[in-house]
PDB file of N, CA and C in Angstrom:
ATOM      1  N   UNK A   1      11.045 -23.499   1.604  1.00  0.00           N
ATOM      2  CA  UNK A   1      10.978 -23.526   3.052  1.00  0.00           C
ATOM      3  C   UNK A   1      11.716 -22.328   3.626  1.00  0.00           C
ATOM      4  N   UNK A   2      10.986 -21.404   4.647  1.00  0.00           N
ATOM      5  CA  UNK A   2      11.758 -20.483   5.453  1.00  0.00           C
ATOM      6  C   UNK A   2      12.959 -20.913   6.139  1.00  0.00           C
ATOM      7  N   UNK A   3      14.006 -20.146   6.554  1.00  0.00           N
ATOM      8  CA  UNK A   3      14.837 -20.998   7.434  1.00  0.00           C
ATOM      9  C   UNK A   3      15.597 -19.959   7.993  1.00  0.00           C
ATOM     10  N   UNK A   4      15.651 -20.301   9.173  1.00  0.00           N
ATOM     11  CA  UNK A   4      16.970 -19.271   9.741  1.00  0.00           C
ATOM     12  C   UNK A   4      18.500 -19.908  10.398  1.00  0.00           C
ATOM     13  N   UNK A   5      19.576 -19.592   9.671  1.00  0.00           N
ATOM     14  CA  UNK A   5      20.797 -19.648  10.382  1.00  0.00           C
ATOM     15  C   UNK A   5      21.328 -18.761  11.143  1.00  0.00           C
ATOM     16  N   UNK A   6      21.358 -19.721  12.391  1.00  0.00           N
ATOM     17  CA  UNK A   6      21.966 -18.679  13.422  1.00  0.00           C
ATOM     18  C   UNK A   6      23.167 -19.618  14.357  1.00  0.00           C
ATOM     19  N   UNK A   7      23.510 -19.144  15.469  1.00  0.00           N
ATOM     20  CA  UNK A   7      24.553 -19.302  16.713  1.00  0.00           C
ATOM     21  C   UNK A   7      23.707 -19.870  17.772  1.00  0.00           C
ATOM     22  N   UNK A   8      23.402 -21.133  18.536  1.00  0.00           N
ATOM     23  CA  UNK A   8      22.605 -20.807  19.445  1.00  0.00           C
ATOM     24  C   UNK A   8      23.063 -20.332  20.684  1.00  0.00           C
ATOM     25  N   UNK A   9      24.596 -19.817  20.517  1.00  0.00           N
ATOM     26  CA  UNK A   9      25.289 -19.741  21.912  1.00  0.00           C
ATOM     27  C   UNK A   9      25.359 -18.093  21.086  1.00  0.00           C
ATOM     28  N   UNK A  10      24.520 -17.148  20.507  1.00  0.00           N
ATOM     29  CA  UNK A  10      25.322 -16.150  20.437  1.00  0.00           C
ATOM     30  C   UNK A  10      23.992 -15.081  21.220  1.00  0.00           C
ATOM     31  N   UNK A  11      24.229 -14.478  22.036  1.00  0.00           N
ATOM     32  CA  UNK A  11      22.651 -13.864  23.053  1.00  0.00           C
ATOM     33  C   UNK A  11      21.858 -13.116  22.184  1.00  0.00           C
ATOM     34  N   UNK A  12      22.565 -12.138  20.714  1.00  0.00           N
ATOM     35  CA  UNK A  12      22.178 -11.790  19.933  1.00  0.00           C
ATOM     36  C   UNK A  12      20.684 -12.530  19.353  1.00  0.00           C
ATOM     37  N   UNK A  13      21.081 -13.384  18.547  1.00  0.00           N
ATOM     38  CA  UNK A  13      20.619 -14.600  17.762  1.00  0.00           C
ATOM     39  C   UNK A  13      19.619 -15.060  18.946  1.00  0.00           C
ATOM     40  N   UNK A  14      19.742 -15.410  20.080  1.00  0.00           N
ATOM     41  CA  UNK A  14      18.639 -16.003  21.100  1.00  0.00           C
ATOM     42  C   UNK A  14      17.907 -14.605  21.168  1.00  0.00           C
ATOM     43  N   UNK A  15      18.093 -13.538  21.400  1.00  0.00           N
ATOM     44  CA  UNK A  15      17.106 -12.515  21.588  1.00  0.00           C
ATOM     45  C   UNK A  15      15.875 -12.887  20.637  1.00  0.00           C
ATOM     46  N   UNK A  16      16.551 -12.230  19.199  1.00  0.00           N
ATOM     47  CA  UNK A  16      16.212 -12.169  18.011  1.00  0.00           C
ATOM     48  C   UNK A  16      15.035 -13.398  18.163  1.00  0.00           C
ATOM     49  N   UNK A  17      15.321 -14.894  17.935  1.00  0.00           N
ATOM     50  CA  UNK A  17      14.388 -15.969  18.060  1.00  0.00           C
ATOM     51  C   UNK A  17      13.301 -16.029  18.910  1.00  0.00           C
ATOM     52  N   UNK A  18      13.670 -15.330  20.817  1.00  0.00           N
ATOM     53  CA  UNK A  18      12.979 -15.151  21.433  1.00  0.00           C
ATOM     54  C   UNK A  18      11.797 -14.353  21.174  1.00  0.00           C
ATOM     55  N   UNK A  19      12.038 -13.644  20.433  1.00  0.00           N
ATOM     56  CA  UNK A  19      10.416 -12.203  19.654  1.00  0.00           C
ATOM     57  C   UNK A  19      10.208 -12.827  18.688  1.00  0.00           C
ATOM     58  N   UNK A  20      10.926 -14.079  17.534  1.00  0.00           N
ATOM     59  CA  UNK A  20       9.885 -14.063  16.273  1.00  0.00           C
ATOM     60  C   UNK A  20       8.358 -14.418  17.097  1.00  0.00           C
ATOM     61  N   UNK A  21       7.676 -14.278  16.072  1.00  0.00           N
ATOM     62  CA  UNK A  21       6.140 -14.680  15.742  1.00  0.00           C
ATOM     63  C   UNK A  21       6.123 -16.552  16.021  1.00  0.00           C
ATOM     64  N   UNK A  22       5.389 -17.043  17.217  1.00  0.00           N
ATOM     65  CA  UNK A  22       5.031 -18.976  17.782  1.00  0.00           C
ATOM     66  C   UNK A  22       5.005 -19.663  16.211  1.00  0.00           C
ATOM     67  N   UNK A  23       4.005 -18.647  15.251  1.00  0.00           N
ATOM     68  CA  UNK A  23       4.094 -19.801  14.325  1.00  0.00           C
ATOM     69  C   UNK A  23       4.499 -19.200  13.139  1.00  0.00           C
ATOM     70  N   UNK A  24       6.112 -19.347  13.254  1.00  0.00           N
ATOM     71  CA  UNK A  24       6.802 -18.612  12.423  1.00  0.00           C
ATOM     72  C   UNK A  24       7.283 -19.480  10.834  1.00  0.00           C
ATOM     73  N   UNK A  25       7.236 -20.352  11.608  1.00  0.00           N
ATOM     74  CA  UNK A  25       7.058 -21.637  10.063  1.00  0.00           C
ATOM     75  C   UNK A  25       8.616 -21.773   9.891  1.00  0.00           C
ATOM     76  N   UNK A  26       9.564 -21.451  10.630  1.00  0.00           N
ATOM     77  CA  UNK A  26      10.592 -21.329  10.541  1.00  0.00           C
ATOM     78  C   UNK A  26      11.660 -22.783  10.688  1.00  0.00           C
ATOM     79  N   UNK A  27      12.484 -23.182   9.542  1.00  0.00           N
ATOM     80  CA  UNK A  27      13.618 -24.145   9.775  1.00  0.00           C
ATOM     81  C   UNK A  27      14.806 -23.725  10.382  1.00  0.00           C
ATOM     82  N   UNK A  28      15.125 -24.077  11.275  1.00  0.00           N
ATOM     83  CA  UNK A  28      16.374 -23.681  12.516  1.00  0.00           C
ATOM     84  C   UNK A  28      17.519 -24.163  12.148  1.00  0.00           C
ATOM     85  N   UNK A  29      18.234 -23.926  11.817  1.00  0.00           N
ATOM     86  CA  UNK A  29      19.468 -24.377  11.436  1.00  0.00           C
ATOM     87  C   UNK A  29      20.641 -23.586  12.396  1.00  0.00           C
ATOM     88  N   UNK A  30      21.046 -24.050  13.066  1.00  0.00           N
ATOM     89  CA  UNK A  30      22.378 -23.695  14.314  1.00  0.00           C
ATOM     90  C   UNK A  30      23.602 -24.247  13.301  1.00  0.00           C
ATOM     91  N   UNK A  31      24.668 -23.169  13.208  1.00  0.00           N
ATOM     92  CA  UNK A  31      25.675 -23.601  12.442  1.00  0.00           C
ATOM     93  C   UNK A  31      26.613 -23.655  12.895  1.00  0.00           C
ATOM     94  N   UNK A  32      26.541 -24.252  14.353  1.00  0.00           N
ATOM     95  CA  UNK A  32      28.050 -24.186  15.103  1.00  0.00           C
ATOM     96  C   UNK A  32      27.449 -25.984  14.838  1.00  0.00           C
ATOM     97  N   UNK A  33      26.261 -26.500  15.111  1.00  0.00           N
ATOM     98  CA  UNK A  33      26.200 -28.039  15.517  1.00  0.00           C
ATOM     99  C   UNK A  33      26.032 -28.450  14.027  1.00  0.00           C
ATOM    100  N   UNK A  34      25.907 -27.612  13.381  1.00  0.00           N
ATOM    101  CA  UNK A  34      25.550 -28.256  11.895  1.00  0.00           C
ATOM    102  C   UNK A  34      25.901 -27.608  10.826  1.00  0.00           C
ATOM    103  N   UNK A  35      27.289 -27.429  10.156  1.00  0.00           N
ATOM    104  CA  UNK A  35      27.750 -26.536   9.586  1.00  0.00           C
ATOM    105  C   UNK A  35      26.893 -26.660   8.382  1.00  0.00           C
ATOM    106  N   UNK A  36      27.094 -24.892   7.772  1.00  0.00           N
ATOM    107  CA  UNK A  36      26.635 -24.649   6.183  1.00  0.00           C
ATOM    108  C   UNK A  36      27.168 -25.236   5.132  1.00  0.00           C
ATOM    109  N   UNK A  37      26.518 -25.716   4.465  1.00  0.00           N
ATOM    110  CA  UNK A  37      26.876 -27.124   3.219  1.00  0.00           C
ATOM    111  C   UNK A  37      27.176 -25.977   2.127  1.00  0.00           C
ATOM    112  N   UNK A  38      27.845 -26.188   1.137  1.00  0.00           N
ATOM    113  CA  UNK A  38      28.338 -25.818   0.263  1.00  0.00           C
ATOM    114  C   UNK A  38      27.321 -25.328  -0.631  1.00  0.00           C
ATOM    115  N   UNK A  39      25.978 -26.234  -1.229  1.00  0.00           N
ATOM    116  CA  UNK A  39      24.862 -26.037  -1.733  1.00  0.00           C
ATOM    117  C   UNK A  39      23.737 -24.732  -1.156  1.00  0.00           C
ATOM    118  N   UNK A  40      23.769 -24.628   0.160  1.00  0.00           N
ATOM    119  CA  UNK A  40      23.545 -23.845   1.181  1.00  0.00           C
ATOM    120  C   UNK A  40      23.772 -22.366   1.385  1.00  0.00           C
ATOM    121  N   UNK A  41      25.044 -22.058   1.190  1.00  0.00           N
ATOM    122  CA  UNK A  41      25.919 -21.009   0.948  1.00  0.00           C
ATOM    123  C   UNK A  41      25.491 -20.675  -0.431  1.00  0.00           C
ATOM    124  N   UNK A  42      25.983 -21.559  -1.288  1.00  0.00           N
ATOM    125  CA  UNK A  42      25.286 -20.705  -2.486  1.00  0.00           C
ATOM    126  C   UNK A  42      23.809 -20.582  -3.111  1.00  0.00           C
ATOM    127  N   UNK A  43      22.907 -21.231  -1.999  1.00  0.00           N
ATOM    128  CA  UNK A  43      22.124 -20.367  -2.265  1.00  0.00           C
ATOM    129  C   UNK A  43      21.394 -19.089  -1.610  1.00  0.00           C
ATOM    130  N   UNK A  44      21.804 -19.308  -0.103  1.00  0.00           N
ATOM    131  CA  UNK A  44      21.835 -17.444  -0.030  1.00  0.00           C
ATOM    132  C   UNK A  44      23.174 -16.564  -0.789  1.00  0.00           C
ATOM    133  N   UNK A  45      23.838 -17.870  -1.539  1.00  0.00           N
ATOM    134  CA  UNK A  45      24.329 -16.410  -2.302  1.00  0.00           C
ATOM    135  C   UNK A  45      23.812 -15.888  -3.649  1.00  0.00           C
ATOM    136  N   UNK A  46      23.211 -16.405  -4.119  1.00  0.00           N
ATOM    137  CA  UNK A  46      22.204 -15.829  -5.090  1.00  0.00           C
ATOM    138  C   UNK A  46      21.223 -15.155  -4.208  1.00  0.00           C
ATOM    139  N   UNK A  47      20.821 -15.254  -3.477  1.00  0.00           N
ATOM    140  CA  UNK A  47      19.654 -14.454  -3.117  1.00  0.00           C
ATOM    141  C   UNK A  47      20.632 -12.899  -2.347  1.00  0.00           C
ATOM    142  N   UNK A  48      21.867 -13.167  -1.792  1.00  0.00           N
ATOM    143  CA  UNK A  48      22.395 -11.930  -1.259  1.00  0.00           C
ATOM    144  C   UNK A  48      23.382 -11.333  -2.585  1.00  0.00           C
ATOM    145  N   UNK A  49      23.514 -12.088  -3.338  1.00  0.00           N
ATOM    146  CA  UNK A  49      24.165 -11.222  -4.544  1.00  0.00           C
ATOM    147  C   UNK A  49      25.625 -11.506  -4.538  1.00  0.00           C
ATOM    148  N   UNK A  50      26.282 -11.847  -3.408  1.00  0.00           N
ATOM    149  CA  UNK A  50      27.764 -11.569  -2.912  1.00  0.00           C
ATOM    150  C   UNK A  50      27.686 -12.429  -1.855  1.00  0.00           C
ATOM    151  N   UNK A  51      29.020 -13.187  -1.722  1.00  0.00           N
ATOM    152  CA  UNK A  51      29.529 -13.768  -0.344  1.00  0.00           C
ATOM    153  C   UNK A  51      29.831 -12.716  -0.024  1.00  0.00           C
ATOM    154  N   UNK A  52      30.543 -11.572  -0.214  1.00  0.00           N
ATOM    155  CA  UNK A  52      31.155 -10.582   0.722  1.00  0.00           C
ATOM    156  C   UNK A  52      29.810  -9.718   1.949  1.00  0.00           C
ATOM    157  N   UNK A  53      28.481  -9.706   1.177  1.00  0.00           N
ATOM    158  CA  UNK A  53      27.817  -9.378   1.667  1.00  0.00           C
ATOM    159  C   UNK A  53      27.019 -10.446   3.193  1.00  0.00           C
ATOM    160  N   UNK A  54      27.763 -11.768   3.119  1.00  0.00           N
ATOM    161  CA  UNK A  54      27.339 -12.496   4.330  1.00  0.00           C
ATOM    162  C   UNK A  54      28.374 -12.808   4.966  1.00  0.00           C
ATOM    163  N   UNK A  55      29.375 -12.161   4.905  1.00  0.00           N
ATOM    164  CA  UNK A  55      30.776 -12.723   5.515  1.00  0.00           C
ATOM    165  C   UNK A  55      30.440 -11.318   6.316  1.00  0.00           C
ATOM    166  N   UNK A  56      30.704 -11.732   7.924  1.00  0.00           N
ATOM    167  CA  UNK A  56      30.910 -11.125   8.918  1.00  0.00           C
ATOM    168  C   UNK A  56      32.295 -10.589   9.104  1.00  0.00           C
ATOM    169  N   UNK A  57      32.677  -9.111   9.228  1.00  0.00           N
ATOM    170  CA  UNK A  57      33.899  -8.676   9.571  1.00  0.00           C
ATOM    171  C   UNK A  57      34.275  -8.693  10.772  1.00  0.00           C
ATOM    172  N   UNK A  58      32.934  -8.871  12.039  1.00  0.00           N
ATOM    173  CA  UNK A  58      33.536  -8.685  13.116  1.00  0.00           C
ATOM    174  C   UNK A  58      33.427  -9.544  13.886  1.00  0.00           C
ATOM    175  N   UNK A  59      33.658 -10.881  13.222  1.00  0.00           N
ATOM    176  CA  UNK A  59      34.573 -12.136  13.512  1.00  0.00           C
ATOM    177  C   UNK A  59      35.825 -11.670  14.282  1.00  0.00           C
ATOM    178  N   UNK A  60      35.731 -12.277  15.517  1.00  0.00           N
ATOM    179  CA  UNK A  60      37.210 -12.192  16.282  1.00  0.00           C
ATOM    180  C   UNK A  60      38.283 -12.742  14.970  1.00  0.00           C
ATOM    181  N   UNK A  61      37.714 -13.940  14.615  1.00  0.00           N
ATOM    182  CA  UNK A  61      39.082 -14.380  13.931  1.00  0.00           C
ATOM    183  C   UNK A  61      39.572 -13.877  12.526  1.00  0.00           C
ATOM    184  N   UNK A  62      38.348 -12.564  12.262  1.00  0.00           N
ATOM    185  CA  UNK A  62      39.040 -11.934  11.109  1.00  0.00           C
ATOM    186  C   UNK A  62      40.288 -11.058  11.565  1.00  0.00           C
ATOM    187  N   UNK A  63      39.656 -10.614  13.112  1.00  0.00           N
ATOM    188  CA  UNK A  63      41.110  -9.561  13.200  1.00  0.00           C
ATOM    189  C   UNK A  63      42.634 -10.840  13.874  1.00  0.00           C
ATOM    190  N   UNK A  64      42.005 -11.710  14.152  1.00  0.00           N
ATOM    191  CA  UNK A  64      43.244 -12.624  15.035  1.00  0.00           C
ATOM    192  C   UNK A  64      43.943 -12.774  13.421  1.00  0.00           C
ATOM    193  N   UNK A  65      43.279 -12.777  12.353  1.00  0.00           N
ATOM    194  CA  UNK A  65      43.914 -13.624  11.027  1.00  0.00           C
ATOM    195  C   UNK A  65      44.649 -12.575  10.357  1.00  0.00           C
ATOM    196  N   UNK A  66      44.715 -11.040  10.411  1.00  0.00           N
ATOM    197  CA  UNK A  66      44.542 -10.039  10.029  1.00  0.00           C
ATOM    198  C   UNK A  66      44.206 -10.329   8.457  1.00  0.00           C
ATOM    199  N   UNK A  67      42.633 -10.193   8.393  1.00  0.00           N
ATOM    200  CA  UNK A  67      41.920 -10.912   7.364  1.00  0.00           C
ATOM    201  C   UNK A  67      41.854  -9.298   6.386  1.00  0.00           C
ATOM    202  N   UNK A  68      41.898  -8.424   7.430  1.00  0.00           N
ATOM    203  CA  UNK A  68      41.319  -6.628   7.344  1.00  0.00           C
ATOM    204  C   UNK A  68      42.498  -5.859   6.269  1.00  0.00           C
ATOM    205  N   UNK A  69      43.369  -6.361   6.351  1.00  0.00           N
ATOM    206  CA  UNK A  69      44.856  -5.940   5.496  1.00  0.00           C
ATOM    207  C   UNK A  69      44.974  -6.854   4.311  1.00  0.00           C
ATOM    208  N   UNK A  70      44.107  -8.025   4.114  1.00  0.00           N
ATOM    209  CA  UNK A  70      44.315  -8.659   2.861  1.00  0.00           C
ATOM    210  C   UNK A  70      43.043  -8.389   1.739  1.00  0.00           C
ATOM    211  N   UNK A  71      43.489  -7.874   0.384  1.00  0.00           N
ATOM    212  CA  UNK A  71      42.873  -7.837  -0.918  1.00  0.00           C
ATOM    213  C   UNK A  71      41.686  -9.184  -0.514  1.00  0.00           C
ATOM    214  N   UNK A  72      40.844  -9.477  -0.017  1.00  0.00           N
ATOM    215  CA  UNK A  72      40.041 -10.646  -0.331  1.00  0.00           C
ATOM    216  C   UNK A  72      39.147 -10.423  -1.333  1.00  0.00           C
ATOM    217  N   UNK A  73      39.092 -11.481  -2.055  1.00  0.00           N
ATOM    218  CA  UNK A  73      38.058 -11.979  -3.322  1.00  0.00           C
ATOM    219  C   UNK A  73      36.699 -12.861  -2.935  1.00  0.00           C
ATOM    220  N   UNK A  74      35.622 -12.586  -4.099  1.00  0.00           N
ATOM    221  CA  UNK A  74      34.769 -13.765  -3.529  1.00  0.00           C
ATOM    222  C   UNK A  74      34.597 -15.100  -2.593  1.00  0.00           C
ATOM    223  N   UNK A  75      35.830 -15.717  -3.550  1.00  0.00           N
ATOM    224  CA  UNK A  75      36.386 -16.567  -3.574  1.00  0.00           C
ATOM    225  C   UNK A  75      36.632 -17.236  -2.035  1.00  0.00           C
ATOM    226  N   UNK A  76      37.693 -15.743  -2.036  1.00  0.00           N
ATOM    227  CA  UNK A  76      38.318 -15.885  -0.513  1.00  0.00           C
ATOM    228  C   UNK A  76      36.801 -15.871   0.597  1.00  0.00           C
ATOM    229  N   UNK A  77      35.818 -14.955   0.689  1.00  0.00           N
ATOM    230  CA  UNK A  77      34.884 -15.290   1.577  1.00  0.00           C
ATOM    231  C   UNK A  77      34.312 -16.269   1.220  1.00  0.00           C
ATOM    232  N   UNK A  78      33.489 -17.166   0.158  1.00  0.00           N
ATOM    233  CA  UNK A  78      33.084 -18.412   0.879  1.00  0.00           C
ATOM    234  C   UNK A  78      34.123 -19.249   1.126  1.00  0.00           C
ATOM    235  N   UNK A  79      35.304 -19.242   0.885  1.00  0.00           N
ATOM    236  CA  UNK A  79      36.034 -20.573   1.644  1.00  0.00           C
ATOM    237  C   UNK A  79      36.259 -20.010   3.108  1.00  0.00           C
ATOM    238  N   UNK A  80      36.461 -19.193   3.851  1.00  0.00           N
ATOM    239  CA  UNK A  80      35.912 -18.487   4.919  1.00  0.00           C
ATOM    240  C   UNK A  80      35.035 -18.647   5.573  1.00  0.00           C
ATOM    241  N   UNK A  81      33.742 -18.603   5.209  1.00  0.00           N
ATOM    242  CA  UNK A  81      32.818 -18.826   5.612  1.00  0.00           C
ATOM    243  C   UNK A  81      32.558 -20.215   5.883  1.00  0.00           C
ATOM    244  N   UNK A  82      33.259 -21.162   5.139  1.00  0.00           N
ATOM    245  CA  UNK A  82      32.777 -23.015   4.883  1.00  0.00           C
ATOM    246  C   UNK A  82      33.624 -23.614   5.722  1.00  0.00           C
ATOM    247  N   UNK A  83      34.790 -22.700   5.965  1.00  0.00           N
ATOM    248  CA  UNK A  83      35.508 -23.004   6.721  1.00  0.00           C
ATOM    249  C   UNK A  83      35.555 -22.745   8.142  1.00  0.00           C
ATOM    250  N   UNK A  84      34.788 -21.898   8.824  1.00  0.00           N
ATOM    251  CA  UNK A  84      34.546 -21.425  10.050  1.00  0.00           C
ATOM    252  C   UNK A  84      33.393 -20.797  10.216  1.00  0.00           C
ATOM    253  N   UNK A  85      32.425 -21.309  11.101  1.00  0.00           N
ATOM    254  CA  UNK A  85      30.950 -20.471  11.354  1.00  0.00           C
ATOM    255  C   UNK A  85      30.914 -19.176  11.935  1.00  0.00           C
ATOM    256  N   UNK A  86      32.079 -19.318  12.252  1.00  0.00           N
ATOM    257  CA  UNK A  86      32.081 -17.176  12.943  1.00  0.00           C
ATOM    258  C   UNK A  86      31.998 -16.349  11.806  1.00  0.00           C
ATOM    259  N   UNK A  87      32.555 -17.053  10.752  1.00  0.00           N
ATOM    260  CA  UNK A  87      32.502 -16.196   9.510  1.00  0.00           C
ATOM    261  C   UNK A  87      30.896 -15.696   8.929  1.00  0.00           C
ATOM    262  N   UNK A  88      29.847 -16.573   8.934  1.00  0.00           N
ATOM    263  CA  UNK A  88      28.938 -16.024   8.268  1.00  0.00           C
ATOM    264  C   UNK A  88      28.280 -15.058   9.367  1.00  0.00           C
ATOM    265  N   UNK A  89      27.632 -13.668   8.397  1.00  0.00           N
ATOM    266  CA  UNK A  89      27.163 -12.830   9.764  1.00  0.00           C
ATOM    267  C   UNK A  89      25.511 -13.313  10.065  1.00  0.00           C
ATOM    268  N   UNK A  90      25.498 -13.135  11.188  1.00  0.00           N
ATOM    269  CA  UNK A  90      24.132 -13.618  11.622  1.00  0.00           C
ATOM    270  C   UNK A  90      23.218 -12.799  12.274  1.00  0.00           C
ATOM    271  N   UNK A  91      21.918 -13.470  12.708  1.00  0.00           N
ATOM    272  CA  UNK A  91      21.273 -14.414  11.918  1.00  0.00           C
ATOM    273  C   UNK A  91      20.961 -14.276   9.917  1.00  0.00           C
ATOM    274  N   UNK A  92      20.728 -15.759   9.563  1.00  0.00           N
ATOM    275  CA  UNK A  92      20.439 -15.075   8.187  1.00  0.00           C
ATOM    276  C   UNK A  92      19.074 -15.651   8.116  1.00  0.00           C
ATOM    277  N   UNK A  93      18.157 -15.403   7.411  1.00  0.00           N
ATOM    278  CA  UNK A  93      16.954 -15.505   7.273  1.00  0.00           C
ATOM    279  C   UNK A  93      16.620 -16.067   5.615  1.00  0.00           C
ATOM    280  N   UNK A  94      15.714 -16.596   5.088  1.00  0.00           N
ATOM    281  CA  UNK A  94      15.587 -17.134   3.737  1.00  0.00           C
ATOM    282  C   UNK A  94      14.046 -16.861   4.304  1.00  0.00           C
ATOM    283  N   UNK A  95      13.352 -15.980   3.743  1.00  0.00           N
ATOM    284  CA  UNK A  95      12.258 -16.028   3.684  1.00  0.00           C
ATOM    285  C   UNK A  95      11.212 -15.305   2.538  1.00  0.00           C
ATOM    286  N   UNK A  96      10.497 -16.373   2.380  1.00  0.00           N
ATOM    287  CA  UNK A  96       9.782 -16.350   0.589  1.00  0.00           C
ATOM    288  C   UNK A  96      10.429 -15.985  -0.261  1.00  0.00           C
ATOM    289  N   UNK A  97      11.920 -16.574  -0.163  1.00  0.00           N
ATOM    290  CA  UNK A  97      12.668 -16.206  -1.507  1.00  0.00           C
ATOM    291  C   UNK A  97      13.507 -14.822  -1.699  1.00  0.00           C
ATOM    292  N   UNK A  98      13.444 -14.716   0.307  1.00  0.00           N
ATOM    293  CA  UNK A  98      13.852 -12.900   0.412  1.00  0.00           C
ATOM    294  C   UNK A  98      15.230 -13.227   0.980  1.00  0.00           C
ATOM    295  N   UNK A  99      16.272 -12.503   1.564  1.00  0.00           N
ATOM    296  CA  UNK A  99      17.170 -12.926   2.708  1.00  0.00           C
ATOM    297  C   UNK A  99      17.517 -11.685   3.364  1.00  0.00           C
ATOM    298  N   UNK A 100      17.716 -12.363   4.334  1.00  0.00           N
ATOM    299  CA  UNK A 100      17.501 -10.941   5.516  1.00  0.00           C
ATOM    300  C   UNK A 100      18.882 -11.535   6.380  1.00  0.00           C
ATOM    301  N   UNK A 101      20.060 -10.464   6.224  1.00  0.00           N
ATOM    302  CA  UNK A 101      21.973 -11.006   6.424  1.00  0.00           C
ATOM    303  C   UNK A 101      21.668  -9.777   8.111  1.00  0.00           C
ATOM    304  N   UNK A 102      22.179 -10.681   8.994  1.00  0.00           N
ATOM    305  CA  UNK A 102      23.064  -9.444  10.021  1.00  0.00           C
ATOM    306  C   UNK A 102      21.627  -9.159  11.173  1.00  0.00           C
ATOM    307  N   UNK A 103      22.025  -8.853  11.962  1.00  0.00           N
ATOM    308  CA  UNK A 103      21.405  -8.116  13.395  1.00  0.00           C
ATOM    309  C   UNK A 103      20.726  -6.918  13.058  1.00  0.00           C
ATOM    310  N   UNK A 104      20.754  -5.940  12.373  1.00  0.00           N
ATOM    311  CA  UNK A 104      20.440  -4.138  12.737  1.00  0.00           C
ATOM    312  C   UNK A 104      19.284  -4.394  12.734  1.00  0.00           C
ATOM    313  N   UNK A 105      18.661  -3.462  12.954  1.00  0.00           N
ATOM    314  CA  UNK A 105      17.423  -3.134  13.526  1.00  0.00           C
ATOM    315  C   UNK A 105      16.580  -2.736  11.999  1.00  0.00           C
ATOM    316  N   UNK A 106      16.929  -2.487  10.875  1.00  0.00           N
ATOM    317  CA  UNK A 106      16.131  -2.286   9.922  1.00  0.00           C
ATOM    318  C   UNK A 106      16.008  -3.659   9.380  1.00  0.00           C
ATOM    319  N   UNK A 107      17.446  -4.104   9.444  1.00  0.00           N
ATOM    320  CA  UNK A 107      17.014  -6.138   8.791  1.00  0.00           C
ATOM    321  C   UNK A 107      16.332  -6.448   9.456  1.00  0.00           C
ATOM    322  N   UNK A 108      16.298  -6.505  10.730  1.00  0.00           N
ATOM    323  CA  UNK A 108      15.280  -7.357  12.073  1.00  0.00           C
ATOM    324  C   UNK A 108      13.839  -6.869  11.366  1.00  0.00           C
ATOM    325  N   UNK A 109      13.717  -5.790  11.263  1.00  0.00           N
ATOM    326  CA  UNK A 109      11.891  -5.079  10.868  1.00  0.00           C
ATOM    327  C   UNK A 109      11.698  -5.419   9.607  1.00  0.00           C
ATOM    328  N   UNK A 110      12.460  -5.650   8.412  1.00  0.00           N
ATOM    329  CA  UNK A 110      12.372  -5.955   7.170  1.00  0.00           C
ATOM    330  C   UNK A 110      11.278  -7.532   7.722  1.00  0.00           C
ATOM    331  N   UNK A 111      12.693  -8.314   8.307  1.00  0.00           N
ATOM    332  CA  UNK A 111      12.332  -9.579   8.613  1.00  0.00           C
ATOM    333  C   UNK A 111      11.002  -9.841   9.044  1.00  0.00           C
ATOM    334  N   UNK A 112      10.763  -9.352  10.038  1.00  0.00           N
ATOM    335  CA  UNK A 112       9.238  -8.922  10.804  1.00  0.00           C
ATOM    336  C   UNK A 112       8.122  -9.060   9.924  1.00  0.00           C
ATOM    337  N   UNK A 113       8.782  -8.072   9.311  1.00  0.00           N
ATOM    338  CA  UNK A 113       7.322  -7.431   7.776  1.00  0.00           C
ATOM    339  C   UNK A 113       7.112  -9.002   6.895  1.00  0.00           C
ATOM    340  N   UNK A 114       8.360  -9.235   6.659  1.00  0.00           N
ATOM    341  CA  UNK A 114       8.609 -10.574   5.667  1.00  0.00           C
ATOM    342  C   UNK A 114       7.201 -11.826   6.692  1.00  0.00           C
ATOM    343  N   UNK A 115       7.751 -12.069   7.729  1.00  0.00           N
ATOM    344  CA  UNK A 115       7.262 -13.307   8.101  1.00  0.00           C
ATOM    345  C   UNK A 115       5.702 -12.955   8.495  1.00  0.00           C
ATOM    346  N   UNK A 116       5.078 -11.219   8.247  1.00  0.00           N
ATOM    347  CA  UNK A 116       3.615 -11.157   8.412  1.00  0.00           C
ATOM    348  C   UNK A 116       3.587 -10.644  10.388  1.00  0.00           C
ATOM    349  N   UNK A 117       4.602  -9.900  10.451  1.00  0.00           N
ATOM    350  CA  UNK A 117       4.389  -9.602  11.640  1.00  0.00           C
ATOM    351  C   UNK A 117       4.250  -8.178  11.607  1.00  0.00           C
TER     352      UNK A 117
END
């Protein structure tokens, strides 16, 4: 199943949803009302290779934590991430087995291409 995790309070993430494709086949998952399950996490982390690669740095509460000055390990980002939804970067996308991490404008068009748009 496709699925996208996102913020629904983040304007980013509402843009983004506002342009996919009506019949995008897409599972919605909002992870402020429904946090990421443990099973969940790891499996976009096989598909992204790395928690470090879905852990958002520019989380307010990485700099409130000064997260930026500490050695972090794998480890340390998914308990990060499981532990607070600001942590994962968004939106993330699972589609046909692809994953598409973060906002930029080349993930957004990757994504695009992915869902046949």
């Amino acid at each position: 199943m496709n699925k996208i995790y996102y913020l629904a309070s983040c304007d980013t993430c509402r843009k983004i949803i506002k342009n996919l494709p009506k019949d995008n086949n897409l599972a919605f998952h909002d992870i402020k009302q429904t946090p990421i399950t443990p099973a969940e996490l790891d499996e976009m982390y096989q598909l992204a290779g790395s928690y470090e690669a879905l852990f958002s740095k520019k989380a307010q509460l990485y700099k409130s934590m000064d997260l930026k000055n500490k050695a972090l390990t794998e480890d340390d980002f998914r308990k990060y991430i499981l532990e607070h939804y600001t942590f994962l970067s968004r939106p993330v996308f699972i589609i046909d087995g692809k994953i598409f991490i973060g906002n930029t404008q080349p993930n957004i068009l990757a994504m695009m291409k992915a869902l046949g748009q």
